[in-house]
PDB file of N, CA and C in Angstrom:
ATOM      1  N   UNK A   1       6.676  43.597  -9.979  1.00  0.00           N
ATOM      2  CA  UNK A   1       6.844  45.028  -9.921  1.00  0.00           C
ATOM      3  C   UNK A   1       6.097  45.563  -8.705  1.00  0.00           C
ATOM      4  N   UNK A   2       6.904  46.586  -7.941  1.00  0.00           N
ATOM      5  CA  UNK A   2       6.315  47.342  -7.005  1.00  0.00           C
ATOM      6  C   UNK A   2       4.692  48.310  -7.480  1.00  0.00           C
ATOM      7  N   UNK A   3       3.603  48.318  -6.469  1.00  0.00           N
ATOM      8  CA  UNK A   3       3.024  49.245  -7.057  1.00  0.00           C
ATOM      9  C   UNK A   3       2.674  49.781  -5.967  1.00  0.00           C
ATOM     10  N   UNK A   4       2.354  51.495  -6.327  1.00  0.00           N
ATOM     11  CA  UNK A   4       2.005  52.345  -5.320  1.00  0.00           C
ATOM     12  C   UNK A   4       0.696  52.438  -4.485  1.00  0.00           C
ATOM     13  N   UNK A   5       0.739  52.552  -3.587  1.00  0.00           N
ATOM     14  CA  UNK A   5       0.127  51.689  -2.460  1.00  0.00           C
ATOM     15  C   UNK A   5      -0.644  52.975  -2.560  1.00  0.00           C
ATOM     16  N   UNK A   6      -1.612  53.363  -3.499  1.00  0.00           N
ATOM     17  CA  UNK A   6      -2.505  53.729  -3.392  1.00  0.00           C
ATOM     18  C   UNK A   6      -3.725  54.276  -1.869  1.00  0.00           C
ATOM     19  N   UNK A   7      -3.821  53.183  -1.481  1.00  0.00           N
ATOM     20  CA  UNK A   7      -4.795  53.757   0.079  1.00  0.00           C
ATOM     21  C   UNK A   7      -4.048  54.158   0.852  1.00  0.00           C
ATOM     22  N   UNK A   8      -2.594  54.515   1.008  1.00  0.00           N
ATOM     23  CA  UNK A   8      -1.872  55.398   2.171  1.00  0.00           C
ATOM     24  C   UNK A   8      -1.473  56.667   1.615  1.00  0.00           C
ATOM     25  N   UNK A   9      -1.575  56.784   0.196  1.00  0.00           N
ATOM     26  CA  UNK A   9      -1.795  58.113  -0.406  1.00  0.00           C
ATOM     27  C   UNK A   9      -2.924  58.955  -0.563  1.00  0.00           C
ATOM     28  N   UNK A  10      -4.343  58.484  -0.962  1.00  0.00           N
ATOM     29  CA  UNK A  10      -5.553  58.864  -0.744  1.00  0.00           C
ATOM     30  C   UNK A  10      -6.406  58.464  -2.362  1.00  0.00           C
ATOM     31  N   UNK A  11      -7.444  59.001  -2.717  1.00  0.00           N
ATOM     32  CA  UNK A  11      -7.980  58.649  -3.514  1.00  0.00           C
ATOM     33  C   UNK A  11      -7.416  58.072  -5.003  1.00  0.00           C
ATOM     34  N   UNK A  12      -7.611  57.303  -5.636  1.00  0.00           N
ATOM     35  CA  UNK A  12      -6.561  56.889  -6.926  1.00  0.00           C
ATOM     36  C   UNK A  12      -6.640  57.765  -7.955  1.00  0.00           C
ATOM     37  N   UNK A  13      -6.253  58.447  -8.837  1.00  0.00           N
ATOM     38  CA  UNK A  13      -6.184  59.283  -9.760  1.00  0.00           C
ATOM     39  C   UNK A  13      -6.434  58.317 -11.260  1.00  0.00           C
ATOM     40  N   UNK A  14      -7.530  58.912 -11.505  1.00  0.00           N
ATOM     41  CA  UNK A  14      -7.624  58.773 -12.749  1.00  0.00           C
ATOM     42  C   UNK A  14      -7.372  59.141 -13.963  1.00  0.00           C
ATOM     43  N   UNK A  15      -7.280  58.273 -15.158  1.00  0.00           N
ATOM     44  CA  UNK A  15      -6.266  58.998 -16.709  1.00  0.00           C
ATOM     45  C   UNK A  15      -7.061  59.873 -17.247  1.00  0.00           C
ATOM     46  N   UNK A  16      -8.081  60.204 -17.028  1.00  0.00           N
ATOM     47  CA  UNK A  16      -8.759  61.110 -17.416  1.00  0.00           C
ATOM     48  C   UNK A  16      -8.394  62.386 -17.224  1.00  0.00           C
ATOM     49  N   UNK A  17      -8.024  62.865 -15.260  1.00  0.00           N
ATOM     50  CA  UNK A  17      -7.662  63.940 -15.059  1.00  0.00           C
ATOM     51  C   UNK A  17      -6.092  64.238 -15.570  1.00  0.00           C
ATOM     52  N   UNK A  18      -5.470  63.124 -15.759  1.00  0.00           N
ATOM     53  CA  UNK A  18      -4.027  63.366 -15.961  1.00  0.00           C
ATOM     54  C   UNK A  18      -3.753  63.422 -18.075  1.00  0.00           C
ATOM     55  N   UNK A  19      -4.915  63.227 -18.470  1.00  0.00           N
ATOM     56  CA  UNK A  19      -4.576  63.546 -20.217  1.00  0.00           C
ATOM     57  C   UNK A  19      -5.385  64.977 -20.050  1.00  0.00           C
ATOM     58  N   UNK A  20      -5.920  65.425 -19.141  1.00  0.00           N
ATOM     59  CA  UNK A  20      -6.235  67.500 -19.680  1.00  0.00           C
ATOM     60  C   UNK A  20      -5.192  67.686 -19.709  1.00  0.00           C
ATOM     61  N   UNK A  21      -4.214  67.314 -19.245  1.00  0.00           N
ATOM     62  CA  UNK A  21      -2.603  68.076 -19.221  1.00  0.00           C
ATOM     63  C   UNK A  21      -2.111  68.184 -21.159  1.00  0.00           C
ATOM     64  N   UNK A  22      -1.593  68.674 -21.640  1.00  0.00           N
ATOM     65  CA  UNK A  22      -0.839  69.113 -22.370  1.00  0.00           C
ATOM     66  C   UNK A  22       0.773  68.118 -22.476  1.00  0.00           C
ATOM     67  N   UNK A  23       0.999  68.408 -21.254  1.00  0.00           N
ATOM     68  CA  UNK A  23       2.563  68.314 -20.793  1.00  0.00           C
ATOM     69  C   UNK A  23       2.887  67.776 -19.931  1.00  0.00           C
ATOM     70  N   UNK A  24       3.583  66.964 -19.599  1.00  0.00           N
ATOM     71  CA  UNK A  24       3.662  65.659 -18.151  1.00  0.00           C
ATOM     72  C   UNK A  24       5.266  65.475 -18.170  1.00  0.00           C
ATOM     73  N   UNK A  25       5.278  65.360 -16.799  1.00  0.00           N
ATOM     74  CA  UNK A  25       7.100  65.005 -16.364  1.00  0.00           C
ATOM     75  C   UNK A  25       6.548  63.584 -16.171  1.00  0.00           C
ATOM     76  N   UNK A  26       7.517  62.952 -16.379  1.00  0.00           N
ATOM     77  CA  UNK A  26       7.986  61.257 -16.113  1.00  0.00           C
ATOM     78  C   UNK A  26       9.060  61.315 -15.092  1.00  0.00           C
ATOM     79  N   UNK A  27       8.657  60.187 -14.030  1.00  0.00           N
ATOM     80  CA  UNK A  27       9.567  60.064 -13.010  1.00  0.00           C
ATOM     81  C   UNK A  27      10.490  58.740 -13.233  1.00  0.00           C
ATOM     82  N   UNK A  28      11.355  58.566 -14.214  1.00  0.00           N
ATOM     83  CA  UNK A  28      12.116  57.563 -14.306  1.00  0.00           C
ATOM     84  C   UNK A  28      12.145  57.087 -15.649  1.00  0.00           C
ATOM     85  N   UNK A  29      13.739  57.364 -15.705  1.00  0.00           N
ATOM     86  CA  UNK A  29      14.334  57.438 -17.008  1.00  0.00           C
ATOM     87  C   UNK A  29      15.055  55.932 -17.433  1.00  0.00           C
ATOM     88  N   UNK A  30      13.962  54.963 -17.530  1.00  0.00           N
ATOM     89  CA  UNK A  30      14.179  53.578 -17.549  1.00  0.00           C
ATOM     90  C   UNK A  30      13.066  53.041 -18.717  1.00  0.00           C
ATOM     91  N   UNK A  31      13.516  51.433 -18.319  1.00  0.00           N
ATOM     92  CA  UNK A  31      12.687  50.831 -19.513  1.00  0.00           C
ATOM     93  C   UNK A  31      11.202  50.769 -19.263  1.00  0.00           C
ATOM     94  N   UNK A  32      10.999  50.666 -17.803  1.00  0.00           N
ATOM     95  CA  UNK A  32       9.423  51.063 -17.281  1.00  0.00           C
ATOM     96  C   UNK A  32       8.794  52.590 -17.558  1.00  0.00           C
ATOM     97  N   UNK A  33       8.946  53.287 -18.243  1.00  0.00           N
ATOM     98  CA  UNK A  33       8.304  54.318 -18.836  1.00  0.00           C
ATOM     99  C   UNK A  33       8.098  54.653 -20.077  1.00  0.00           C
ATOM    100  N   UNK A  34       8.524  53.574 -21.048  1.00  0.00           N
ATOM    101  CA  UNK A  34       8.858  53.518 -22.427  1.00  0.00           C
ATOM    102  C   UNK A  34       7.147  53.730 -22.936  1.00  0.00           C
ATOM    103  N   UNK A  35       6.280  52.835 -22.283  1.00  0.00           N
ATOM    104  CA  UNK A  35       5.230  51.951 -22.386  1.00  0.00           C
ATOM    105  C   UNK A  35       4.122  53.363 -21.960  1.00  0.00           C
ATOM    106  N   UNK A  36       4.378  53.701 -21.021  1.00  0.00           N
ATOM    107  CA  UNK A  36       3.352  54.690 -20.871  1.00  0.00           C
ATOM    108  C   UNK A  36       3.961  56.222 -21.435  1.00  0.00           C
ATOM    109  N   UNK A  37       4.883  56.565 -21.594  1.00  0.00           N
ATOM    110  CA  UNK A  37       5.514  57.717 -22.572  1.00  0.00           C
ATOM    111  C   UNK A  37       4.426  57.704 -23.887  1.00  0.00           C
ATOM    112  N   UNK A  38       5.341  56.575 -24.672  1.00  0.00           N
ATOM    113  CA  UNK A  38       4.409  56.145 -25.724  1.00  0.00           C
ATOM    114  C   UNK A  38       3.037  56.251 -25.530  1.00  0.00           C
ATOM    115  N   UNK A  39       1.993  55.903 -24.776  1.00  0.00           N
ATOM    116  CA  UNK A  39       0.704  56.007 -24.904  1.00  0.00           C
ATOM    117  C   UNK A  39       0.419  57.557 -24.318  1.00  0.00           C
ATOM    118  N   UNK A  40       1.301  58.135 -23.736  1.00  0.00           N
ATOM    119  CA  UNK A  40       1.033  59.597 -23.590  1.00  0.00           C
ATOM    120  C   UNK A  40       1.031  60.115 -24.976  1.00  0.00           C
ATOM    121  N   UNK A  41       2.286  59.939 -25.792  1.00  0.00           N
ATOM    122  CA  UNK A  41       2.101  60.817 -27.034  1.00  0.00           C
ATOM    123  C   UNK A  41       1.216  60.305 -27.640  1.00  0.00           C
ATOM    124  N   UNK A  42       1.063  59.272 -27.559  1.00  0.00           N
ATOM    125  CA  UNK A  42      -0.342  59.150 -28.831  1.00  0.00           C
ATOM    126  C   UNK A  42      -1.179  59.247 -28.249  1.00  0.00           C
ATOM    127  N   UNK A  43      -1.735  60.011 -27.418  1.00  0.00           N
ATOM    128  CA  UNK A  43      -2.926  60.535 -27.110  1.00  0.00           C
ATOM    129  C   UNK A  43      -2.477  62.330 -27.144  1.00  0.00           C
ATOM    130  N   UNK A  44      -1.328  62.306 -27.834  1.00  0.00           N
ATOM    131  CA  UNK A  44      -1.383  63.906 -27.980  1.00  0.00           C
ATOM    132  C   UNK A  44      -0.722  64.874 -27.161  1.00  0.00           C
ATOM    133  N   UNK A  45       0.347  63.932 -26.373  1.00  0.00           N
ATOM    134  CA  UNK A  45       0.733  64.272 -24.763  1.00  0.00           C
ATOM    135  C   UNK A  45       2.261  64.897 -25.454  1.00  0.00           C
ATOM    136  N   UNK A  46       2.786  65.471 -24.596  1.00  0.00           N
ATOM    137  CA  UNK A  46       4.251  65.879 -24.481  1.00  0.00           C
ATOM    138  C   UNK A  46       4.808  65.539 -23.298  1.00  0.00           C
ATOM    139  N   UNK A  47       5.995  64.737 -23.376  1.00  0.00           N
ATOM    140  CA  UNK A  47       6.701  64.698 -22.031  1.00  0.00           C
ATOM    141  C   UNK A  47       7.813  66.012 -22.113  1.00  0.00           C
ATOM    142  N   UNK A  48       7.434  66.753 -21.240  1.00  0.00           N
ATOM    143  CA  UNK A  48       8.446  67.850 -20.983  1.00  0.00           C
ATOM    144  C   UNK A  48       9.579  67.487 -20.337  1.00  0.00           C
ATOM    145  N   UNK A  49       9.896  66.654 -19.327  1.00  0.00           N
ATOM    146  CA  UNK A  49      11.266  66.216 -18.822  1.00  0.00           C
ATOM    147  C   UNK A  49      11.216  65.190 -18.169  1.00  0.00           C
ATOM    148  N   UNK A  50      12.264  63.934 -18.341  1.00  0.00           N
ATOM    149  CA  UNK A  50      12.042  62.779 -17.181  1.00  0.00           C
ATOM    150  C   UNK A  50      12.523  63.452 -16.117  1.00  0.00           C
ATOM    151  N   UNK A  51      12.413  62.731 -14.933  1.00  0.00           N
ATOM    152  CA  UNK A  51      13.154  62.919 -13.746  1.00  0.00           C
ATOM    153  C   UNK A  51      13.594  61.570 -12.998  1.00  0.00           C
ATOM    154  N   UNK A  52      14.848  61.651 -12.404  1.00  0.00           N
ATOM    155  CA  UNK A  52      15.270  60.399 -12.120  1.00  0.00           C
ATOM    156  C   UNK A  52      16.597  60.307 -11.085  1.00  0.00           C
ATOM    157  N   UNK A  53      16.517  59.779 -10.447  1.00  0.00           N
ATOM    158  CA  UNK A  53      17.062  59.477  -8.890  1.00  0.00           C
ATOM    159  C   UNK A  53      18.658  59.355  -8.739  1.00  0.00           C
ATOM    160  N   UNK A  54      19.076  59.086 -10.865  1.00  0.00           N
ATOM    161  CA  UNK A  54      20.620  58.528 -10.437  1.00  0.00           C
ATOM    162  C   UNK A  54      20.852  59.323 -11.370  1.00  0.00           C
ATOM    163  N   UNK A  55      21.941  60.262 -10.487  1.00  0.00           N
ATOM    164  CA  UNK A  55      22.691  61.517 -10.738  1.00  0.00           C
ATOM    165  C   UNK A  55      23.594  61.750 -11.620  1.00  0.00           C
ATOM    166  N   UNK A  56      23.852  60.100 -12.336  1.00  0.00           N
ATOM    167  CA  UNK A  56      24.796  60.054 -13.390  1.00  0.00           C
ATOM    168  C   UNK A  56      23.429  60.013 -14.676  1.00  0.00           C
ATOM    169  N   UNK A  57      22.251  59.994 -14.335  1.00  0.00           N
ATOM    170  CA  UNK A  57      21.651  60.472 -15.970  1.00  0.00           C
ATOM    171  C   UNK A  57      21.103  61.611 -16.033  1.00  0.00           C
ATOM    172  N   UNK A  58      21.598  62.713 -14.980  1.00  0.00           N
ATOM    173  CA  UNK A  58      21.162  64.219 -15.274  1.00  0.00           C
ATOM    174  C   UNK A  58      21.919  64.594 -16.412  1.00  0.00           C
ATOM    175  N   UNK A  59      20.983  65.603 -16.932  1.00  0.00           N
ATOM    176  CA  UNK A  59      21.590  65.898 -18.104  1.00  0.00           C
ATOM    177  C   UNK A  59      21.559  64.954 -19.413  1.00  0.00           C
ATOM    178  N   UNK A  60      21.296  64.031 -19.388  1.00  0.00           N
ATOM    179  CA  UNK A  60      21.446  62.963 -20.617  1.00  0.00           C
ATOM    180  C   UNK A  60      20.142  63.282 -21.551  1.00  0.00           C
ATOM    181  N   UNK A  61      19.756  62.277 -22.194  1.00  0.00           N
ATOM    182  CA  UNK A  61      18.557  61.830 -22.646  1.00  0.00           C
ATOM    183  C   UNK A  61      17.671  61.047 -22.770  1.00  0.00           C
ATOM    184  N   UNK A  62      16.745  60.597 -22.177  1.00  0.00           N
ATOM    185  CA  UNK A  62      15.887  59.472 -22.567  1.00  0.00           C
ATOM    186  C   UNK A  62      14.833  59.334 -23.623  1.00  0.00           C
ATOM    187  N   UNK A  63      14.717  58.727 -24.481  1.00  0.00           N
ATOM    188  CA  UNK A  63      13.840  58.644 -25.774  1.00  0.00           C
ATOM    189  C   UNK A  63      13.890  60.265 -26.527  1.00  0.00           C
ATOM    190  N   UNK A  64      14.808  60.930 -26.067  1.00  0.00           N
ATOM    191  CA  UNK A  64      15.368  62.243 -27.122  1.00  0.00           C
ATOM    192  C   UNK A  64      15.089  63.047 -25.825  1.00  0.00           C
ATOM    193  N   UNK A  65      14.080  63.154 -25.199  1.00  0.00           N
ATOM    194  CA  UNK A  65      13.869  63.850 -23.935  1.00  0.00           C
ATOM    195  C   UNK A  65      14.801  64.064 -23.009  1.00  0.00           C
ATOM    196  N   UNK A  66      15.163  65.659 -22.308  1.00  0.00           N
ATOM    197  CA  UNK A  66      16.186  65.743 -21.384  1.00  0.00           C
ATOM    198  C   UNK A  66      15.590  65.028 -20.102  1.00  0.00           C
ATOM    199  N   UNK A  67      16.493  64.117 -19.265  1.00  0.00           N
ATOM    200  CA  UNK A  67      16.534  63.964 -18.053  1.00  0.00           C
ATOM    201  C   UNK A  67      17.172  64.808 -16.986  1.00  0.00           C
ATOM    202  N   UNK A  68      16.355  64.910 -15.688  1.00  0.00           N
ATOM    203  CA  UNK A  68      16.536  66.250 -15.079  1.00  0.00           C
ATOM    204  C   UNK A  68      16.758  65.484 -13.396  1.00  0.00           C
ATOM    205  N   UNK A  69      17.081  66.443 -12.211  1.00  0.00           N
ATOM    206  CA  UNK A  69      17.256  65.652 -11.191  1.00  0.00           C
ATOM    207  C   UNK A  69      16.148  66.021 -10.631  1.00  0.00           C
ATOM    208  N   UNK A  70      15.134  64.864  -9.813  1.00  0.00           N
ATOM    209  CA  UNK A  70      14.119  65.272  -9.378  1.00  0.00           C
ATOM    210  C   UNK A  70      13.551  66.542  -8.237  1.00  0.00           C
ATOM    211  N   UNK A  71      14.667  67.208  -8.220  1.00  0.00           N
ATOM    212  CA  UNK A  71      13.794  68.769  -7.857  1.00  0.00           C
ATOM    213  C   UNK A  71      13.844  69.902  -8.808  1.00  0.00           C
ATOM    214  N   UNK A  72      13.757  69.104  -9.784  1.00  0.00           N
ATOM    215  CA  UNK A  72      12.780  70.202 -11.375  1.00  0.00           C
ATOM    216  C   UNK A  72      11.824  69.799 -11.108  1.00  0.00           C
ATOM    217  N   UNK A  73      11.263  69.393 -10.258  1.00  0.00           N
ATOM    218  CA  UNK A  73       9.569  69.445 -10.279  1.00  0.00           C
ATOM    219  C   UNK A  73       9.001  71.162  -9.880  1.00  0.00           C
ATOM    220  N   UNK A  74      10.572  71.586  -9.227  1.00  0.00           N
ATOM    221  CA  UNK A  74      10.252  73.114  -8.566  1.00  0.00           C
ATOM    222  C   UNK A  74      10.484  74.375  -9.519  1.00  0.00           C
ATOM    223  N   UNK A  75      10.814  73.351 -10.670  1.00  0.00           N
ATOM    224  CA  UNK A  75      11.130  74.700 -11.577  1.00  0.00           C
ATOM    225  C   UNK A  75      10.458  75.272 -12.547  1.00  0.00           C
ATOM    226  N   UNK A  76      10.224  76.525 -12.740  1.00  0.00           N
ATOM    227  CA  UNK A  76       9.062  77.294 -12.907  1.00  0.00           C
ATOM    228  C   UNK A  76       8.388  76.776 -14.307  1.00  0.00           C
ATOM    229  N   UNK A  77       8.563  76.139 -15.247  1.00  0.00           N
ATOM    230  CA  UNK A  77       8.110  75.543 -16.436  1.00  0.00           C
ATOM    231  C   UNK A  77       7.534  74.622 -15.980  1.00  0.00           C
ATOM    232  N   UNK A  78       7.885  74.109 -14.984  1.00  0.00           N
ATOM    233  CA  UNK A  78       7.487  72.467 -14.744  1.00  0.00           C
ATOM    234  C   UNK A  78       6.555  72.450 -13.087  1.00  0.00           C
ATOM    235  N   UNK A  79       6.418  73.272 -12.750  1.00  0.00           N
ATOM    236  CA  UNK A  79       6.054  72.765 -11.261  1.00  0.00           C
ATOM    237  C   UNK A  79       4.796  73.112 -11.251  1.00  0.00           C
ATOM    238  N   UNK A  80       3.525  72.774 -12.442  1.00  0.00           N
ATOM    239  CA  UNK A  80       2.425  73.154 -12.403  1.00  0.00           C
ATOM    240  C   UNK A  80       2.215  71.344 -13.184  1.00  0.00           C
ATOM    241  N   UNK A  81       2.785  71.003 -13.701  1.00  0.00           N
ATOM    242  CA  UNK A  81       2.939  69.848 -14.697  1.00  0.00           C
ATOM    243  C   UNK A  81       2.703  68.438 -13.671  1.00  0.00           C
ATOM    244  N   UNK A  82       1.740  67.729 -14.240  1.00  0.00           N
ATOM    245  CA  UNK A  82       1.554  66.549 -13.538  1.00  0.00           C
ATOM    246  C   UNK A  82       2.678  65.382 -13.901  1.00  0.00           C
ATOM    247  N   UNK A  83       2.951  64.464 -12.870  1.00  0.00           N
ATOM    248  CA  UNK A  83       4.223  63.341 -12.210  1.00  0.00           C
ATOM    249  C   UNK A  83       3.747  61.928 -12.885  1.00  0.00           C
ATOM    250  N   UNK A  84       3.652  61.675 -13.453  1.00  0.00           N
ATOM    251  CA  UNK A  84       3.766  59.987 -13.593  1.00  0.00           C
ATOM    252  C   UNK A  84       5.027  59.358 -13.442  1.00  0.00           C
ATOM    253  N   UNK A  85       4.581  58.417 -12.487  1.00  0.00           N
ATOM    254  CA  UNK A  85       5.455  57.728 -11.521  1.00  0.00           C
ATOM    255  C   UNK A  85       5.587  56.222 -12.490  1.00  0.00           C
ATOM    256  N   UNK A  86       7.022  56.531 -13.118  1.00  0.00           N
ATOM    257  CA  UNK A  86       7.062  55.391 -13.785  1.00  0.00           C
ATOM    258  C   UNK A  86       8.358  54.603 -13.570  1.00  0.00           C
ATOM    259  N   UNK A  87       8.222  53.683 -12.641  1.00  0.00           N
ATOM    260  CA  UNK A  87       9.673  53.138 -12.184  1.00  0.00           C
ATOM    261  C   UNK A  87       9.540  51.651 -11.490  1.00  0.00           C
ATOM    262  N   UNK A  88       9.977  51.833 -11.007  1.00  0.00           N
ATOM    263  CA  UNK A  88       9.708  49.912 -10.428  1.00  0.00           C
ATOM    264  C   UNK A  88       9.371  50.406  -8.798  1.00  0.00           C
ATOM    265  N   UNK A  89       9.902  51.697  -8.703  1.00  0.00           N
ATOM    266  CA  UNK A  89      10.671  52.208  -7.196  1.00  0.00           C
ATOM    267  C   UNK A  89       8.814  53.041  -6.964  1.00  0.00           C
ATOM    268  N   UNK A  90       7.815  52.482  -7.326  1.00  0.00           N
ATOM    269  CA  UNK A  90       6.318  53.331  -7.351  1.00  0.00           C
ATOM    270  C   UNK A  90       6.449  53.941  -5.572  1.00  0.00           C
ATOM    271  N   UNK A  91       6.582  52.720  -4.547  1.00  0.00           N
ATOM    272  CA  UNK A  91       6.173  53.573  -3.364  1.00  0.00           C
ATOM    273  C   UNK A  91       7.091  54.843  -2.896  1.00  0.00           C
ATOM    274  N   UNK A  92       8.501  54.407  -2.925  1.00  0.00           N
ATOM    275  CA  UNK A  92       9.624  55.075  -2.683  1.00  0.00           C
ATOM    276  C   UNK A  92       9.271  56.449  -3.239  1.00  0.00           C
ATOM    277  N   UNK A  93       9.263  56.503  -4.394  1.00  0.00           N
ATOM    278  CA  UNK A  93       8.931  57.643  -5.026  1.00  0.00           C
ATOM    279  C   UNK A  93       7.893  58.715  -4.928  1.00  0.00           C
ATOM    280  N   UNK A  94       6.764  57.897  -5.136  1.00  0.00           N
ATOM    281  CA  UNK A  94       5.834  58.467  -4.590  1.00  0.00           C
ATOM    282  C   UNK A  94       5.914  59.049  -2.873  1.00  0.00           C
ATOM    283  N   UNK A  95       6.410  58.397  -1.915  1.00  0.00           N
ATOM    284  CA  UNK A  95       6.922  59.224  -1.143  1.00  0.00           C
ATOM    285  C   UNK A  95       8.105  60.212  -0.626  1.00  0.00           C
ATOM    286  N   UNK A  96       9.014  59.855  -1.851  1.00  0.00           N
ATOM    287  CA  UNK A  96       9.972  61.377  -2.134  1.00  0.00           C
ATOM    288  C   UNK A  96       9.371  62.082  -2.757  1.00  0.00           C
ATOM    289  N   UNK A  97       8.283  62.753  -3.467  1.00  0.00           N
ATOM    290  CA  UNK A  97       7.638  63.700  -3.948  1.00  0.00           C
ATOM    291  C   UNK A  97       7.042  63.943  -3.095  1.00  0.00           C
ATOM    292  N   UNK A  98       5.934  63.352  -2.300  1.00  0.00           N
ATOM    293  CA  UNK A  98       5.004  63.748  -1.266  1.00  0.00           C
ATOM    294  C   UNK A  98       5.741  64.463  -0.320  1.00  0.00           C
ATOM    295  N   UNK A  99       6.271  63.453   0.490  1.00  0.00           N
ATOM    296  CA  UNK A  99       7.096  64.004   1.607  1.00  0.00           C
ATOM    297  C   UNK A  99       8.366  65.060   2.011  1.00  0.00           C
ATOM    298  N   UNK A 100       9.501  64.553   0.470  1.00  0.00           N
ATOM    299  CA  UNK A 100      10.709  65.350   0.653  1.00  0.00           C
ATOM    300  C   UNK A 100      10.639  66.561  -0.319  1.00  0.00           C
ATOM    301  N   UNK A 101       9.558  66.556  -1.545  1.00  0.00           N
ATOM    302  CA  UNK A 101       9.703  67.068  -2.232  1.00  0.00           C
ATOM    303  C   UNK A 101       8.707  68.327  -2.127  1.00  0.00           C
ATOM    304  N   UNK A 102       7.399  67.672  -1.380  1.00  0.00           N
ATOM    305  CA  UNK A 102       6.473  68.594  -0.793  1.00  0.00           C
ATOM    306  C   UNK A 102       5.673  68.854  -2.325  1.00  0.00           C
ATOM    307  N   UNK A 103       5.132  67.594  -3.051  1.00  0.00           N
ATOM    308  CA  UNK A 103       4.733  67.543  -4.180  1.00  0.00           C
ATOM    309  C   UNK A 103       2.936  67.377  -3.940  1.00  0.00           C
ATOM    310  N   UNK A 104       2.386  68.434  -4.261  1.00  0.00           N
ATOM    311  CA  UNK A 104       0.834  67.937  -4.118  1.00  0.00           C
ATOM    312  C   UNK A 104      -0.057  66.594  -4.461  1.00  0.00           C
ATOM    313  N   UNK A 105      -0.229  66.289  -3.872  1.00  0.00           N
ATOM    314  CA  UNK A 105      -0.588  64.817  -4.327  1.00  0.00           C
ATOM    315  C   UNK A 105      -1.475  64.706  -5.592  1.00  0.00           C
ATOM    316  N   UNK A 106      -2.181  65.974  -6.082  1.00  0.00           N
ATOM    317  CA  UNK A 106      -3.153  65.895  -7.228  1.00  0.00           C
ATOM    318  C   UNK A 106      -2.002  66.246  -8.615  1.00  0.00           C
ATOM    319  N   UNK A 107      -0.943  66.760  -8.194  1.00  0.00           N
ATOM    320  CA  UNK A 107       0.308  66.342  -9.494  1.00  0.00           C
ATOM    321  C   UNK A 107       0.879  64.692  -9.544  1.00  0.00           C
ATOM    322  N   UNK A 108       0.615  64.004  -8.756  1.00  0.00           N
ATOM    323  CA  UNK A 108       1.055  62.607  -8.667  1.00  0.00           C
ATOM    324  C   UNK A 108       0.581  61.652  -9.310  1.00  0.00           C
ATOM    325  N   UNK A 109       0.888  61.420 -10.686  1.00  0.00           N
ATOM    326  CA  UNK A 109       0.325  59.799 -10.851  1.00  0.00           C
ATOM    327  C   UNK A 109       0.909  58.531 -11.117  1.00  0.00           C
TER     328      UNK A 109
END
């Protein structure tokens, strides 16, 4: 599995700052997010919406959750909500949020 290359993004984010959240978008509506979904809710978490790259699962559902196309990160419910980057695609992604999406890097994990 790909992982996000951390030192060309900047400091690593820790689970600490990312469980004050309430509410978390998931970036990838696959079998690689099953695992950390799950340990979000049982720590009390809500996933408010996946987001995900292939345009044929907008609109669908993943684990009952709507999947959305990744520029709902801009939409007003959601664009305060921290990113876990859960996909195989970690660098890619992480630099379509940074770069194309103009995603703060302290929403990124």
């Amino acid at each position: 599995m790909t992982r996000l290359d951390l030192d060309s993004l900047g400091a690593p984010r820790e689970i600490e700052a990312l469980l004050e959240a309430d509410r978390v978008l998931m970036f990838g509506a696959g079998n690689a997010s099953r695992g950390m979904a799950r340990y979000l809710r049982d720590q009390g978490k809500t996933v408010a919406a996946y987001l995900d790259n292939d345009p044929a699962r907008a609109g669908s559902r993943h684990d009952g959750v709507e999947v959305m196309a990744p520029g709902a990160v801009h939409h007003p419910d959601l664009r305060t909500l921290p990113i876990v980057v859960s996909t195989e695609a970690q660098t890619a992604v992480g630099r379509q949020l940074l770069d194309d999406l103009g995603v703060p890097l302290a929403r990124v994990f």
